[in-house]
C-alpha atoms as a PDB file:
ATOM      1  CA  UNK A   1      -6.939  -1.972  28.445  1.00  0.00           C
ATOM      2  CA  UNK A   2      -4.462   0.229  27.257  1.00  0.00           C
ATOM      3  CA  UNK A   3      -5.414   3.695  26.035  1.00  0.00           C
ATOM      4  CA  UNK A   4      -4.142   6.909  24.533  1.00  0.00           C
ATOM      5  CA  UNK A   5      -4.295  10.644  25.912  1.00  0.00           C
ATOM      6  CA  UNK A   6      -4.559  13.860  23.834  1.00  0.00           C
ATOM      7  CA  UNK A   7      -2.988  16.805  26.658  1.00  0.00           C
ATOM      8  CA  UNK A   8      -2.720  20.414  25.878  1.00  0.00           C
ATOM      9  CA  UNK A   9      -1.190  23.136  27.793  1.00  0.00           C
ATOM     10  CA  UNK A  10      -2.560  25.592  29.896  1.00  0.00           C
ATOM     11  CA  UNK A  11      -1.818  29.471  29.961  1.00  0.00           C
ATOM     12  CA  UNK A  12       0.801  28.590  33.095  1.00  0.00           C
ATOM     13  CA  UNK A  13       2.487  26.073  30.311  1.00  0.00           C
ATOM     14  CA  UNK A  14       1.233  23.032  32.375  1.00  0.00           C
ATOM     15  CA  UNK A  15       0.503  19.985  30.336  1.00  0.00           C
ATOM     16  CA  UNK A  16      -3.320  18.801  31.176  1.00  0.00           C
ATOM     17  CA  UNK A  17      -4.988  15.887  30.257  1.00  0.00           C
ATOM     18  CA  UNK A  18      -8.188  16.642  27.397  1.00  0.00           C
ATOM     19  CA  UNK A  19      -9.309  13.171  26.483  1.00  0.00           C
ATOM     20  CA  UNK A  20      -8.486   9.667  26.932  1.00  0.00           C
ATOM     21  CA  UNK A  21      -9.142   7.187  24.103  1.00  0.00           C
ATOM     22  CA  UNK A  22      -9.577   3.120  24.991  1.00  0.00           C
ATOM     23  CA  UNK A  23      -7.321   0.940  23.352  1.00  0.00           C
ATOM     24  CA  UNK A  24      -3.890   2.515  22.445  1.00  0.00           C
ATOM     25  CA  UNK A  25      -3.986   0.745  19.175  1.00  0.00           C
ATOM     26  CA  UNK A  26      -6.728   3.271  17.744  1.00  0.00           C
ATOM     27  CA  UNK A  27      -3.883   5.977  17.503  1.00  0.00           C
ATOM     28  CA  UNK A  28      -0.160   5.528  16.855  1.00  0.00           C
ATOM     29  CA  UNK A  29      -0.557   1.128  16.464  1.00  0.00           C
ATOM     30  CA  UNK A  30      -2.731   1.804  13.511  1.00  0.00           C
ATOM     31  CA  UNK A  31      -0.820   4.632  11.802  1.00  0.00           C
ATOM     32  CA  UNK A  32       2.540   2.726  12.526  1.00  0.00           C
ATOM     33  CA  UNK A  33       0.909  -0.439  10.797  1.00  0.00           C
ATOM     34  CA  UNK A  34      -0.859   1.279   7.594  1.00  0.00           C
ATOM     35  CA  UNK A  35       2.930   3.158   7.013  1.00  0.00           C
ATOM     36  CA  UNK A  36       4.712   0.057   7.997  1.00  0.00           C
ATOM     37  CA  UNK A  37       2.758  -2.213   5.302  1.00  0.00           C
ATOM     38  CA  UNK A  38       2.836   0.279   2.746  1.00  0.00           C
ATOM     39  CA  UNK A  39       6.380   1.665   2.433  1.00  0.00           C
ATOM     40  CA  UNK A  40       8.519  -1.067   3.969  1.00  0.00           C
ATOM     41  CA  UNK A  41       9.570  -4.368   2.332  1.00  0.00           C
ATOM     42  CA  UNK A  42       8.952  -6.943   4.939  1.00  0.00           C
ATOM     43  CA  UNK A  43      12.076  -9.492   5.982  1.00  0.00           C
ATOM     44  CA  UNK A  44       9.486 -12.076   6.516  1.00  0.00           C
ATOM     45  CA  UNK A  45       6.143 -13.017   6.490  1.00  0.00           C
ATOM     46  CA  UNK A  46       6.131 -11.586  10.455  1.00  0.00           C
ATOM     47  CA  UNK A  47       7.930  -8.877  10.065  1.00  0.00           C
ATOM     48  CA  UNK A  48       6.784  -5.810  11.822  1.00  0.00           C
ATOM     49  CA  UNK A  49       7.474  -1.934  13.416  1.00  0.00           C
ATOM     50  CA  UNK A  50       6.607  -4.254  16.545  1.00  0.00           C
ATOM     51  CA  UNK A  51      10.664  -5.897  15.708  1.00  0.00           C
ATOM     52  CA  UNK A  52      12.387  -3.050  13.668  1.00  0.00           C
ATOM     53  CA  UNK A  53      11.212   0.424  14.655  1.00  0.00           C
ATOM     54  CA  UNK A  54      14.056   2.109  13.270  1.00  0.00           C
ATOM     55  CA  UNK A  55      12.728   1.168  10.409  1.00  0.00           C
ATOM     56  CA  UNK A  56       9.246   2.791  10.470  1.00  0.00           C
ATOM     57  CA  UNK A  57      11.201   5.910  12.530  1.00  0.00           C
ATOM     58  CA  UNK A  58      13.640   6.492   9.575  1.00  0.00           C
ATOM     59  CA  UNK A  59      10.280   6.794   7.277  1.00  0.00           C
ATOM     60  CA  UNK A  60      10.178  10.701   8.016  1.00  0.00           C
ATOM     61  CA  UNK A  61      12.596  11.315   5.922  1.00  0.00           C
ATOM     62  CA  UNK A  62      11.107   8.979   2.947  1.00  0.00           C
ATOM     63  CA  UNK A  63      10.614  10.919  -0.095  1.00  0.00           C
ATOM     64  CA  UNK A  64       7.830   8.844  -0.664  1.00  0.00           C
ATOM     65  CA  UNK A  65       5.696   9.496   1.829  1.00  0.00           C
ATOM     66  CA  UNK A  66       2.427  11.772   1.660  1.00  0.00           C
ATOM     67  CA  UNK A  67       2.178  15.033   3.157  1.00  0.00           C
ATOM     68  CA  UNK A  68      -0.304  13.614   5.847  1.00  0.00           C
ATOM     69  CA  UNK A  69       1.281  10.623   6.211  1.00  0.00           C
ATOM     70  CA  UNK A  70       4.123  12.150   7.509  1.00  0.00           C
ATOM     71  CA  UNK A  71       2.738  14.633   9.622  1.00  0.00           C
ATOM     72  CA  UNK A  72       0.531  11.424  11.189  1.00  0.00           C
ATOM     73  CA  UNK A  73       3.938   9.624  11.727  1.00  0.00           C
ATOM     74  CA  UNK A  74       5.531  12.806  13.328  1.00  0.00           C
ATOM     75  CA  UNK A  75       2.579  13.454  15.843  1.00  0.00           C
ATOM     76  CA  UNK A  76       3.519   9.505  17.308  1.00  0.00           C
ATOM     77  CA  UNK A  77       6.716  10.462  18.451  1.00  0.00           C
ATOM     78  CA  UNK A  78       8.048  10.796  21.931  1.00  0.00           C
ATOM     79  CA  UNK A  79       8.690  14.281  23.089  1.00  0.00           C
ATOM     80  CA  UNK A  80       6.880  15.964  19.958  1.00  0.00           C
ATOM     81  CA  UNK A  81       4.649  19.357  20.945  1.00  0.00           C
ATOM     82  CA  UNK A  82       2.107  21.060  18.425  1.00  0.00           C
ATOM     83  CA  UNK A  83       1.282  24.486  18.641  1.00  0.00           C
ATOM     84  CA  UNK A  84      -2.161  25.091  18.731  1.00  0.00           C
ATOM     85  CA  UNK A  85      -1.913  27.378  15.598  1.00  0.00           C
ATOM     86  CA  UNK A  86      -0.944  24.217  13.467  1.00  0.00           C
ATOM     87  CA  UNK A  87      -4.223  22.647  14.670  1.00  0.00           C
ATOM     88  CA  UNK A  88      -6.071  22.676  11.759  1.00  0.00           C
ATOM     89  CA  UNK A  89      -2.850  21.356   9.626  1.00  0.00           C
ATOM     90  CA  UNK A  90      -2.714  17.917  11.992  1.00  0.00           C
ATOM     91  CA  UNK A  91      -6.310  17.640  11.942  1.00  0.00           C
ATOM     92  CA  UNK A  92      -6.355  17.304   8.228  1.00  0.00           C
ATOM     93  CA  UNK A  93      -3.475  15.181   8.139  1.00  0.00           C
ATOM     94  CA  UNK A  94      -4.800  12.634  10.926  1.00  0.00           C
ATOM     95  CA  UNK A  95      -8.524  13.235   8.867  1.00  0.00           C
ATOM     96  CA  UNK A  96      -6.589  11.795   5.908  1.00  0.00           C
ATOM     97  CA  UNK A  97      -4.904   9.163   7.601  1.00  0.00           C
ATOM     98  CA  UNK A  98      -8.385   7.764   9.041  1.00  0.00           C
ATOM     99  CA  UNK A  99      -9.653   7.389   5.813  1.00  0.00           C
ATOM    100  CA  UNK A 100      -6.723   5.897   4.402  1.00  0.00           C
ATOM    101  CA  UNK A 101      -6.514   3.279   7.726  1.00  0.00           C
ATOM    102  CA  UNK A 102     -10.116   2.527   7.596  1.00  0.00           C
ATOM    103  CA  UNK A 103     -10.004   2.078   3.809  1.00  0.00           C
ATOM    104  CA  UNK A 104      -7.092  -0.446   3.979  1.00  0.00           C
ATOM    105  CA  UNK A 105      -7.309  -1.701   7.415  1.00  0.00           C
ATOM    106  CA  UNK A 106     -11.134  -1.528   7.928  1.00  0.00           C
ATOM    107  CA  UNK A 107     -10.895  -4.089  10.881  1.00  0.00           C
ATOM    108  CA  UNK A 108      -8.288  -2.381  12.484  1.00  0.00           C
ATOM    109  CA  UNK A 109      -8.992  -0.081  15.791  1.00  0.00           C
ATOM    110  CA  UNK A 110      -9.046   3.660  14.532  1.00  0.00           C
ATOM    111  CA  UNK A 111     -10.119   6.882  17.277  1.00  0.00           C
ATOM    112  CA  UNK A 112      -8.389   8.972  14.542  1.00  0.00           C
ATOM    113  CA  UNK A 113     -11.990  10.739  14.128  1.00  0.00           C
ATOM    114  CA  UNK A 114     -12.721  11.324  17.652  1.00  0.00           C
ATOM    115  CA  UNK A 115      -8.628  11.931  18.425  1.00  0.00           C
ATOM    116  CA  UNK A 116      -9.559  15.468  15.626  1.00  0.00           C
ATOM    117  CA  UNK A 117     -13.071  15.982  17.140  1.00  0.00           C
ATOM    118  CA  UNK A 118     -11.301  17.103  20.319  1.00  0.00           C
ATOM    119  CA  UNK A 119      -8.608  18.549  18.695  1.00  0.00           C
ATOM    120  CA  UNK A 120     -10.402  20.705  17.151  1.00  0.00           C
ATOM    121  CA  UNK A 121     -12.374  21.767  20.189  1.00  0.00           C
ATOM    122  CA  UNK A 122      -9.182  23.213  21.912  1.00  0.00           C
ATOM    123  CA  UNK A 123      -9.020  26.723  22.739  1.00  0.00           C
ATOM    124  CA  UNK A 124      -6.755  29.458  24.515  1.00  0.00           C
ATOM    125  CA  UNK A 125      -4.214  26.282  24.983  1.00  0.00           C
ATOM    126  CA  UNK A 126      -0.874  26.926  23.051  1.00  0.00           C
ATOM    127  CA  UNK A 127       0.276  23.801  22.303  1.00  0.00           C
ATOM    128  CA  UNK A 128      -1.110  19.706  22.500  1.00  0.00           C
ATOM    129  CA  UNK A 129       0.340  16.609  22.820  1.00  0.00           C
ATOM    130  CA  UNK A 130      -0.452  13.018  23.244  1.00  0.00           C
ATOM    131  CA  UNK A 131       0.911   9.885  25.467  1.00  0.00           C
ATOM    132  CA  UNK A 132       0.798   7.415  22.375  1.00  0.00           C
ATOM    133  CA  UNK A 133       0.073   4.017  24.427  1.00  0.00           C
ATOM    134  CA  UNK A 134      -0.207   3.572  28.127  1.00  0.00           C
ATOM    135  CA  UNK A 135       1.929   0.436  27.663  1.00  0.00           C
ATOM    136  CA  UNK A 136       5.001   2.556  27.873  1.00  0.00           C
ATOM    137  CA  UNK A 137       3.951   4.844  30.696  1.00  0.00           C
ATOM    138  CA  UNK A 138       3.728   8.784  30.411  1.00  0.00           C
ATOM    139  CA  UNK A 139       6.417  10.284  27.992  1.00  0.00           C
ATOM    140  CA  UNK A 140       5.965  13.428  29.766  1.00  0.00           C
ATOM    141  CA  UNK A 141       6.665  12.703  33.362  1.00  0.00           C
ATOM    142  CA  UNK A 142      10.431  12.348  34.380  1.00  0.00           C
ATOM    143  CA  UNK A 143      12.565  12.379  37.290  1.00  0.00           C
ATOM    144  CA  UNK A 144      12.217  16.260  36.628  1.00  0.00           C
ATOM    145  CA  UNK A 145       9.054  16.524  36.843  1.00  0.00           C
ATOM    146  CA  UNK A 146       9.339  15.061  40.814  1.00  0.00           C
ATOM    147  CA  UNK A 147       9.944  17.140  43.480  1.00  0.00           C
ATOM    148  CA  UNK A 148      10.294  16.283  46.893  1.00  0.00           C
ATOM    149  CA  UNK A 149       8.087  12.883  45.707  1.00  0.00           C
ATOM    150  CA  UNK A 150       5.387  14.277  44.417  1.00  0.00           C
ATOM    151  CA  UNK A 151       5.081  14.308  40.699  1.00  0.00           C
ATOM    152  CA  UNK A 152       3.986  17.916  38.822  1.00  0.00           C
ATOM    153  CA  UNK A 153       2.447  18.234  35.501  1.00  0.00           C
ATOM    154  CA  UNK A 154       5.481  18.934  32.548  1.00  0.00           C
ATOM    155  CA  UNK A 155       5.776  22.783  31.548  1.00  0.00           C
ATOM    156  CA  UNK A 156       7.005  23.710  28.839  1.00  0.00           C
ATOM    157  CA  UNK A 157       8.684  26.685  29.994  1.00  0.00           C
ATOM    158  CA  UNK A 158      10.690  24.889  33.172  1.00  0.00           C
ATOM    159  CA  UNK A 159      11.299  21.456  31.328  1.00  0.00           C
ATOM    160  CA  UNK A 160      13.360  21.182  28.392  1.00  0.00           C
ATOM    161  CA  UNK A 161      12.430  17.174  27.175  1.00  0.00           C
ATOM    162  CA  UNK A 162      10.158  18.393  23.961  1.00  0.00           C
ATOM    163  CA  UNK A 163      10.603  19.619  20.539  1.00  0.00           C
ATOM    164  CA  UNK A 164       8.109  21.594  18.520  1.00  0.00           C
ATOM    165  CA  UNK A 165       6.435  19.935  15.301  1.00  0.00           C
ATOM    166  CA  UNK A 166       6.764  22.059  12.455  1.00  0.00           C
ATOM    167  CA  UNK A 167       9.724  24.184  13.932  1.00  0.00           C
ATOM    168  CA  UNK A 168      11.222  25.006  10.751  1.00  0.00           C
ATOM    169  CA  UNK A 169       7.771  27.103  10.127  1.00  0.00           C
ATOM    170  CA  UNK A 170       8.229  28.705  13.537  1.00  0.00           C
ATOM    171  CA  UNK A 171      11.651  30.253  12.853  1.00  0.00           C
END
């Protein structure tokens, strides 16, 4: 089964893994689906983010969109760090979006809950992360992150690959 992983940093700026959730589709699947059916017009009756990503991508920048919504949408991409001092902010937003998933999508998969549980319970990291779905392998392991064939944790003071959520806040 496929599965999600929440990873924070340690004082060294080593990524470590916190929790692992079972079933990939409790995390980004279900917050990609709930903003998929409510802001995009569908091309057909199978139309999905599963076909047209770009499409559920682009929604960012929607006008539209709630505050959480986009913050939930933001914490799915590739590459994206939080700083642990905006904690509290993606907690609330992912809070909002489980109530707004399990109030239109009750029968969908949602570890929204326990995803902010643990959040919440990080401390003296300085930033979090997550690996979305295991279907796609680990966004934060790349050729260099190998050395000499052995694989090392991503750091975000040697490797260069992420980009801070909220950044505009930070400057």
């Amino acid at each position: 089964m496929s599965y999600t992983t929440l990873l924070a940093t340690n004082k060294r700026g080593n990524l470590e893994c916190i929790a692992e959730y079972s079933n990939s589709h409790g995390f980004a699947a279900c917050i990609w689906d709930y903003l998929f059916d409510k802001y995009i017009e569908k091309k057909n009756d199978y139309d999905s983010w599963l076909f047209d990503a770009k499409r559920l991508w682009d929604l960012q920048k929607d006008h539209r969109l709630e505050e959480f919504e986009r913050i939930s949408l933001l914490v799915t991409f590739d590459n994206v760090m939080i700083r642990c001092k905006y904690k509290d902010v993606v907690v609330d937003a992912l809070s909002e979006m489980y109530e707004a998933v399990k109030r239109t999508k009750p029968e969908n998969v949602n570890n929204l809950r326990t995803i902010c549980e643990d959040i919440k319970k990080l401390k003296g990291q300085r930033c979090f992360c997550f690996i979305a779905t295991s279907v796609n392998g680990d966004a934060w392991t790349s050729d260099r992150c190998y050395k000499n064939g052995e694989s090392r944790n991503y750091n975000i003071f040697k490797d260069k690959k992420h980009w801070f959520l909220f950044e505009q806040e930070d400057k």
